[in-house]
N, C-alpha and C. Protein backbone atom coordinates (compact mmCIF):
# COMPACT_ATOMS: atom_id res chain seq x y z
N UNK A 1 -1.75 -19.50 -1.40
CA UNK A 1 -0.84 -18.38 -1.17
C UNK A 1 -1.51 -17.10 -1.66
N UNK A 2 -1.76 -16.22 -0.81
CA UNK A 2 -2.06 -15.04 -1.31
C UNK A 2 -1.46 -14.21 -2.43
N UNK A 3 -2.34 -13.10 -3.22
CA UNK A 3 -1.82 -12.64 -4.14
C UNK A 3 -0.67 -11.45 -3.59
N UNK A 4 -0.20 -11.12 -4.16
CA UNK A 4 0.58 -9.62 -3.82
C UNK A 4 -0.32 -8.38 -3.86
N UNK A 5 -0.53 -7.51 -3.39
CA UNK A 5 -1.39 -5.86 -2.61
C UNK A 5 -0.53 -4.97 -2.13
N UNK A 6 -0.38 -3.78 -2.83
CA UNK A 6 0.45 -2.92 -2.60
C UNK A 6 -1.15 -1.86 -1.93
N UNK A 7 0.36 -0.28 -1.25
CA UNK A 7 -0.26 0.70 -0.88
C UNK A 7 0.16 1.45 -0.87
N UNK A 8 0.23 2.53 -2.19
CA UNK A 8 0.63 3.70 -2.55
C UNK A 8 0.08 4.98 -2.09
N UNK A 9 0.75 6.04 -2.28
CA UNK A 9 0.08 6.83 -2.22
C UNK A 9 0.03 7.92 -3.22
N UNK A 10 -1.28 8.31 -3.28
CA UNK A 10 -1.94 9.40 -4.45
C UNK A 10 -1.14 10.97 -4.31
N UNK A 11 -1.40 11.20 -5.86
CA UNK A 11 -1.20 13.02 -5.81
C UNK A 11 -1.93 13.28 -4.83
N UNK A 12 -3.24 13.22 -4.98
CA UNK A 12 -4.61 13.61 -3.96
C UNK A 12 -3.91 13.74 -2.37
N UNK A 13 -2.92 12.85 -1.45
CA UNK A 13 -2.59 12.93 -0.46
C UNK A 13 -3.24 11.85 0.25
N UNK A 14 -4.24 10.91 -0.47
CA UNK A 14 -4.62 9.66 0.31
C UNK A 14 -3.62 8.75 -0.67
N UNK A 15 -4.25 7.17 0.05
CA UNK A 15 -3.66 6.09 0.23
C UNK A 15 -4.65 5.25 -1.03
N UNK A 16 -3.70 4.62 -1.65
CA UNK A 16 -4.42 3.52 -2.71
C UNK A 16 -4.25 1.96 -2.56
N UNK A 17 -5.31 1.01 -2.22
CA UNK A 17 -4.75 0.21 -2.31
C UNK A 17 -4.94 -0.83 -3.44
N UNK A 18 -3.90 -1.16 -3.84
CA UNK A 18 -4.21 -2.05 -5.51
C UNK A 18 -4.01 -3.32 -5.76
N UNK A 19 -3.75 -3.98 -7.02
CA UNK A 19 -3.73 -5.60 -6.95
C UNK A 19 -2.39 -4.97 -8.35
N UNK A 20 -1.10 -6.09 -8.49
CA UNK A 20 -0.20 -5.74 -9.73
C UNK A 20 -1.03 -5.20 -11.29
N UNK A 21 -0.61 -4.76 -11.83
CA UNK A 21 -1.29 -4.28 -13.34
C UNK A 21 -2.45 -3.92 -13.27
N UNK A 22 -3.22 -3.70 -12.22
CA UNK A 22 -4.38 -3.09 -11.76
C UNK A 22 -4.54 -1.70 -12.39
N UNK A 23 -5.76 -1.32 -13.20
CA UNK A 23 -5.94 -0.01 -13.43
C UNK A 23 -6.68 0.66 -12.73
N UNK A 24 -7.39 0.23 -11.83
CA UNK A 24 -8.21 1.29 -10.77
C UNK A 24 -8.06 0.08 -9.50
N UNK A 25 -7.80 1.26 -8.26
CA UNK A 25 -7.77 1.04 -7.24
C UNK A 25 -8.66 -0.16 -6.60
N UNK A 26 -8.47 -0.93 -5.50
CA UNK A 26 -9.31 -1.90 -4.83
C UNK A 26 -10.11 -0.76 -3.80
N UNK A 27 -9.23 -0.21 -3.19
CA UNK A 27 -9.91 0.75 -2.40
C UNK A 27 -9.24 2.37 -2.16
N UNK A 28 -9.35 3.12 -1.54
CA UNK A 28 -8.72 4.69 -1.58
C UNK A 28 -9.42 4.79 -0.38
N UNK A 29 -8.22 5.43 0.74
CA UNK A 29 -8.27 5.92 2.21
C UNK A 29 -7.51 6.79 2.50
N UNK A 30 -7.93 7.42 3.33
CA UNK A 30 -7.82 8.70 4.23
C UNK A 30 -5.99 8.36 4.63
N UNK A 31 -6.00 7.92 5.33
CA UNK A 31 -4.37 7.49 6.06
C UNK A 31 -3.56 6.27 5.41
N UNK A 32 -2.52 6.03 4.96
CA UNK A 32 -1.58 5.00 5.24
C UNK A 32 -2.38 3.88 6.35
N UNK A 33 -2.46 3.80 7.56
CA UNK A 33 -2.95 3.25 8.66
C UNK A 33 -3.78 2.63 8.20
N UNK A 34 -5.07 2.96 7.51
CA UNK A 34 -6.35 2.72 7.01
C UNK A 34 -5.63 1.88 5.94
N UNK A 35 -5.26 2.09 5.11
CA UNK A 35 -4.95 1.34 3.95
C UNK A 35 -4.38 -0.15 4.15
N UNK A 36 -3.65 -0.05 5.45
CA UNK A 36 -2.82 -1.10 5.20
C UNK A 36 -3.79 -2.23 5.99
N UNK A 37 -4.46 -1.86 6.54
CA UNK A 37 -5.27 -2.60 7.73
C UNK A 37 -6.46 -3.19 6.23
N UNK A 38 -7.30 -2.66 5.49
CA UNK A 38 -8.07 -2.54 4.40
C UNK A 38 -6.79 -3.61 3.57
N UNK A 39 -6.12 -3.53 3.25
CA UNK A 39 -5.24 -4.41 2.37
C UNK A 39 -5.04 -5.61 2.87
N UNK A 40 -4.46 -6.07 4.20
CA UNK A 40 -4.55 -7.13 4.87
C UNK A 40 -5.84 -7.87 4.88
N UNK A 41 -7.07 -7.08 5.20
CA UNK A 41 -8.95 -7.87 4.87
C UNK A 41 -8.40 -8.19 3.75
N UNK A 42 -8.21 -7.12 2.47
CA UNK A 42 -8.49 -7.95 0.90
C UNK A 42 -7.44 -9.26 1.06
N UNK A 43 -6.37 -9.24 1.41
CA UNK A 43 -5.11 -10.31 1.05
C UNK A 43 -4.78 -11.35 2.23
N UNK A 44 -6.16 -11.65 2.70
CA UNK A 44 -6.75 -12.45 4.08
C UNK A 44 -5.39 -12.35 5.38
N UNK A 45 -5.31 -11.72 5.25
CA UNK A 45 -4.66 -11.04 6.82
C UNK A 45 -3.10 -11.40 5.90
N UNK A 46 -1.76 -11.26 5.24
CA UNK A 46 -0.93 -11.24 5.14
C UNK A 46 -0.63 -9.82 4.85
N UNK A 47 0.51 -9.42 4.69
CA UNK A 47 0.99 -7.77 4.72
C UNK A 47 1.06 -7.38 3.38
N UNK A 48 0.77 -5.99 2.79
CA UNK A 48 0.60 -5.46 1.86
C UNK A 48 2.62 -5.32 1.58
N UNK A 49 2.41 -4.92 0.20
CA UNK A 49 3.71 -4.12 -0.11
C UNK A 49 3.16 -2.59 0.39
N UNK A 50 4.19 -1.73 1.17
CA UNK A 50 3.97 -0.42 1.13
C UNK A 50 5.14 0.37 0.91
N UNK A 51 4.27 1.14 -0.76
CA UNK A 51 5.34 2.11 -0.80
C UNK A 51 6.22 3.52 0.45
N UNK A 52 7.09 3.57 0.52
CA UNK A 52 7.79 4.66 1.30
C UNK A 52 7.54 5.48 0.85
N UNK A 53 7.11 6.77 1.80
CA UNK A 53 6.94 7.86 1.01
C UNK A 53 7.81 9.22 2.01
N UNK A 54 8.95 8.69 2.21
CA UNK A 54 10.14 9.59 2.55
C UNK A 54 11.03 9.56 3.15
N UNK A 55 12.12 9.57 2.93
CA UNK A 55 13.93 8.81 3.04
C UNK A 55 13.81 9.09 4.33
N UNK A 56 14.33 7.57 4.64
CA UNK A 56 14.84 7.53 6.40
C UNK A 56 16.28 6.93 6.38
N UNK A 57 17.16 6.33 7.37
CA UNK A 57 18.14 5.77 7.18
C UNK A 57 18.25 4.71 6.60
N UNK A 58 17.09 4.17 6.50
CA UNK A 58 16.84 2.75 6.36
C UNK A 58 16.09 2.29 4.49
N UNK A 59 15.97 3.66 3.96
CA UNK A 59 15.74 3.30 2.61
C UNK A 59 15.24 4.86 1.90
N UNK A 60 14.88 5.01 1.25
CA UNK A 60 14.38 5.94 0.13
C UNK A 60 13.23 5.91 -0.31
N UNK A 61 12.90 7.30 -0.92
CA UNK A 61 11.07 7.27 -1.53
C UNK A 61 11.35 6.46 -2.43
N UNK A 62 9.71 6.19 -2.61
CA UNK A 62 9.55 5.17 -3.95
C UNK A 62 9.76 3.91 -3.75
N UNK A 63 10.68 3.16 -2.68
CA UNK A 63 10.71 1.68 -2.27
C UNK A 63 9.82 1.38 -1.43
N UNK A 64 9.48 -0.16 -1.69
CA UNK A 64 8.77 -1.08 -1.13
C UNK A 64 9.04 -1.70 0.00
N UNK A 65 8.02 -1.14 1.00
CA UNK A 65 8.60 -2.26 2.58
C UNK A 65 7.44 -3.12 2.84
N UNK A 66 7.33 -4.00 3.48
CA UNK A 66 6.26 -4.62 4.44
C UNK A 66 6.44 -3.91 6.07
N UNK A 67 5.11 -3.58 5.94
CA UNK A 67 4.85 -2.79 7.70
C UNK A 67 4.82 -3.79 9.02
């Protein structure tokens, strides 16, 4: 079973992608898009957690979806 891989995003305005309690990034990209595709390679093709990064009907910043 794969580990869990999130994909946040930075002050900077890129994309981080990390492993839980991780202190430095696995990788840092340009787009969301990039990240999540880069997260799926590290977490052999299953879906990252990705943070939201702005209220739709369907949830709020700061929560966690799968894309």
């Amino acid at each position: 079973m794969p580990k869990k891989i999130f994909v946040e995003r930075r002050d900077e305005g890129d994309y981080a992608v990390r492993r839980p309690n991780s202190q430095r990034a696995s990788d840092v990209l340009p787009t969301q898009r990039e990240a999540i595709e880069r997260a799926r390679e590290l977490n052999g093709g299953s879906p990252p957690l990705v943070e939201r990064v702005r209220n739709t009907s369907n949830g709020k910043r700061d929560h966690w979806r799968k894309p």
